[in-house]
Protein backbone atom coordinates (compact mmCIF):
# COMPACT_ATOMS: atom_id res chain seq x y z
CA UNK A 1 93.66 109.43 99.65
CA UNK A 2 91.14 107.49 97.49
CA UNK A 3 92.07 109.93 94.65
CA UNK A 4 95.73 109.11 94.78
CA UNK A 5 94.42 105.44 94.84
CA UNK A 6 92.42 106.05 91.78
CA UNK A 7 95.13 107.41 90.15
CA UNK A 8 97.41 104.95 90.82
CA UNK A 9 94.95 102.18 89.33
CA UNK A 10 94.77 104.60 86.31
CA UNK A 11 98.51 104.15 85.84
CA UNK A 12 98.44 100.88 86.00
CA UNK A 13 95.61 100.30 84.13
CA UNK A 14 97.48 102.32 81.20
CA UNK A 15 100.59 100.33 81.37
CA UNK A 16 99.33 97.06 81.68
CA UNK A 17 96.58 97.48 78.71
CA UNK A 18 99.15 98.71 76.51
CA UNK A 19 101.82 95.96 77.36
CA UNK A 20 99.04 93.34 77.12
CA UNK A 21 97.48 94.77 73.88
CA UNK A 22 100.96 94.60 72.57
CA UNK A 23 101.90 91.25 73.48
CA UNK A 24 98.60 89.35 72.65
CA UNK A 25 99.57 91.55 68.87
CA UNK A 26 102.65 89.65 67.82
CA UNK A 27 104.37 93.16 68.69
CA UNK A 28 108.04 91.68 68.70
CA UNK A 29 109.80 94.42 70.64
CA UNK A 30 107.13 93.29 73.44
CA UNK A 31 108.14 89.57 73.10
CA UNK A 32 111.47 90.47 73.16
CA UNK A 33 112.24 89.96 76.40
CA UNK A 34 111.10 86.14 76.92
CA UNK A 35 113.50 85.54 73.90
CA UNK A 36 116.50 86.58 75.89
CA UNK A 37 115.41 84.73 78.64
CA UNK A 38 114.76 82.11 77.10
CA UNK A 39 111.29 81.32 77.15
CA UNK A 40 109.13 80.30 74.65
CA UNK A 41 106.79 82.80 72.84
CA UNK A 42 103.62 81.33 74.36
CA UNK A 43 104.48 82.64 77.65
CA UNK A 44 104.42 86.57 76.03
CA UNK A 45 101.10 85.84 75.56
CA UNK A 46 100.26 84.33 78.31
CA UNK A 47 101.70 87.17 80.27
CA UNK A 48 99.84 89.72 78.15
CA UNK A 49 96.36 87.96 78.60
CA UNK A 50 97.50 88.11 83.00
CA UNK A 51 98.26 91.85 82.34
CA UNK A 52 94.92 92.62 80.79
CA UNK A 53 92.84 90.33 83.43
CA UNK A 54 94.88 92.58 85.73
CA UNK A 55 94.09 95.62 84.48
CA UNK A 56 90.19 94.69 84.85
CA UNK A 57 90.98 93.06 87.81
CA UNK A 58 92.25 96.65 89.64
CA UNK A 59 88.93 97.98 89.44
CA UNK A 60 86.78 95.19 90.54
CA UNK A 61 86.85 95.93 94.51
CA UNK A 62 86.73 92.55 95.42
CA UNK A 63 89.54 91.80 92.90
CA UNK A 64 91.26 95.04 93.37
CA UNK A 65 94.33 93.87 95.82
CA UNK A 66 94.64 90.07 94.22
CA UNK A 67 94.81 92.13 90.68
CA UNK A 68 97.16 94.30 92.03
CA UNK A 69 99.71 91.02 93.57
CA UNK A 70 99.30 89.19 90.48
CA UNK A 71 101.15 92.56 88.55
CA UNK A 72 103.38 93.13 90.79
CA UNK A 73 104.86 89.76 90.40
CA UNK A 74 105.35 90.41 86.67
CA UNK A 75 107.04 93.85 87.50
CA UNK A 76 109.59 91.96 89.46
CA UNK A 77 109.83 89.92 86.62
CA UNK A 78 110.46 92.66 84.37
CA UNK A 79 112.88 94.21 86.49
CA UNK A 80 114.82 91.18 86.85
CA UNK A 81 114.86 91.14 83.01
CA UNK A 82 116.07 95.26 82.99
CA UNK A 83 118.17 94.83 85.73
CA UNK A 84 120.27 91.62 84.01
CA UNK A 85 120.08 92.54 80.18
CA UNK A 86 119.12 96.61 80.05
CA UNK A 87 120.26 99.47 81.17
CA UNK A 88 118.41 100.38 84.10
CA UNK A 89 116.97 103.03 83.08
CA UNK A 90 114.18 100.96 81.36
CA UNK A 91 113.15 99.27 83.65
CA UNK A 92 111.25 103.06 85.00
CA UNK A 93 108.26 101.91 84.11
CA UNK A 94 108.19 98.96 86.08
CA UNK A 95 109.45 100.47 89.20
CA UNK A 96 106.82 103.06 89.05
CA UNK A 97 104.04 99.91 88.35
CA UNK A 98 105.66 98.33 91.36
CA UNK A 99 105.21 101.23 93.27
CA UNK A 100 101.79 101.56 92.19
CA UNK A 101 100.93 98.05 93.09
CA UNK A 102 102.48 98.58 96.67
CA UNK A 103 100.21 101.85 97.39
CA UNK A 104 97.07 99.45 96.00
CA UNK A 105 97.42 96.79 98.00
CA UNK A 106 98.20 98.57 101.09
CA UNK A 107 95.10 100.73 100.42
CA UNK A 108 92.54 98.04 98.97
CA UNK A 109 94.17 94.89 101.46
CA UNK A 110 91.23 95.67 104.04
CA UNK A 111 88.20 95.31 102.16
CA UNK A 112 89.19 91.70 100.79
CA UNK A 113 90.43 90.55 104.03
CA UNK A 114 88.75 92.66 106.68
C-alpha cells in the first residue's frame, strides 16, 4: 500500500510542479482560466506558488495530508472551471489529482492526527 501511496504523491507532485512552474512563468494558456472567470492575474500566481508549496508539502510527513487538502481544493476549482467553460474531457487531469489527493489523505490522515 505505501507504494501505491508513493506513487500517488509522485503524480501529484508532477502535475502540480508543472502547473505551478507554468503559472509563476507568465505561461498564458496556464492563466487562462482566471481570465474567464474573471479573476485577476495575481491570483494565477498565487495559485501556482500554493501548487508548488503543495507539491513540497506531499512529502513532508507531517505536512503530507494538509498538502494534500490544500490541492484538492484547487482541483475542485479547476473542475468547476472544466466543467462550466471546457469540454469535460480536460478537466482528466484534475479528476485523477482529486483522486490522488483522496487516496493521500485517507492514507497519511493518521499520522497528523493520531
Amino acid at each position: 500500500m505505501k507504494y501505491l501511496t508513493w506513487a500517488a504523491m509522485a503524480i501529484t507532485t508532477l502535475i502540480m510542479l508543472m502547473g505551478g512552474v507554468m503559472k509563476l512563468m507568465g505561461n498564458e494558456m496556464a492563466l487562462a482560466s482566471f481570465a474567464v472567470l474573471g479573476l485577476p492575474a495575481i491570483f494565477g500566481t498565487f495559485i501556482g506558488v500554493c501548487e508548488i508549496a503543495g507539491a513540497i508539502g506531499l512529502w513532508l510527513r507531517r505536512t503530507s495530508m494538509l498538502a494534500a487538502m490544500g490541492i484538492a481544493a484547487i482541483m475542485l476549482g479547476a473542475l468547476y472551471y472544466h466543467v462550466m467553460h471546457t469540454p469535460i474531457s480536460e478537466g482528466i487531469p484534475a479528476m485523477v489529482v482529486l483522486a490522488c489527493c483522496a487516496w493521500i489523505i485517507s492514507r497519511r490522515g493518521g499520522g497528523v492526527i493520531g
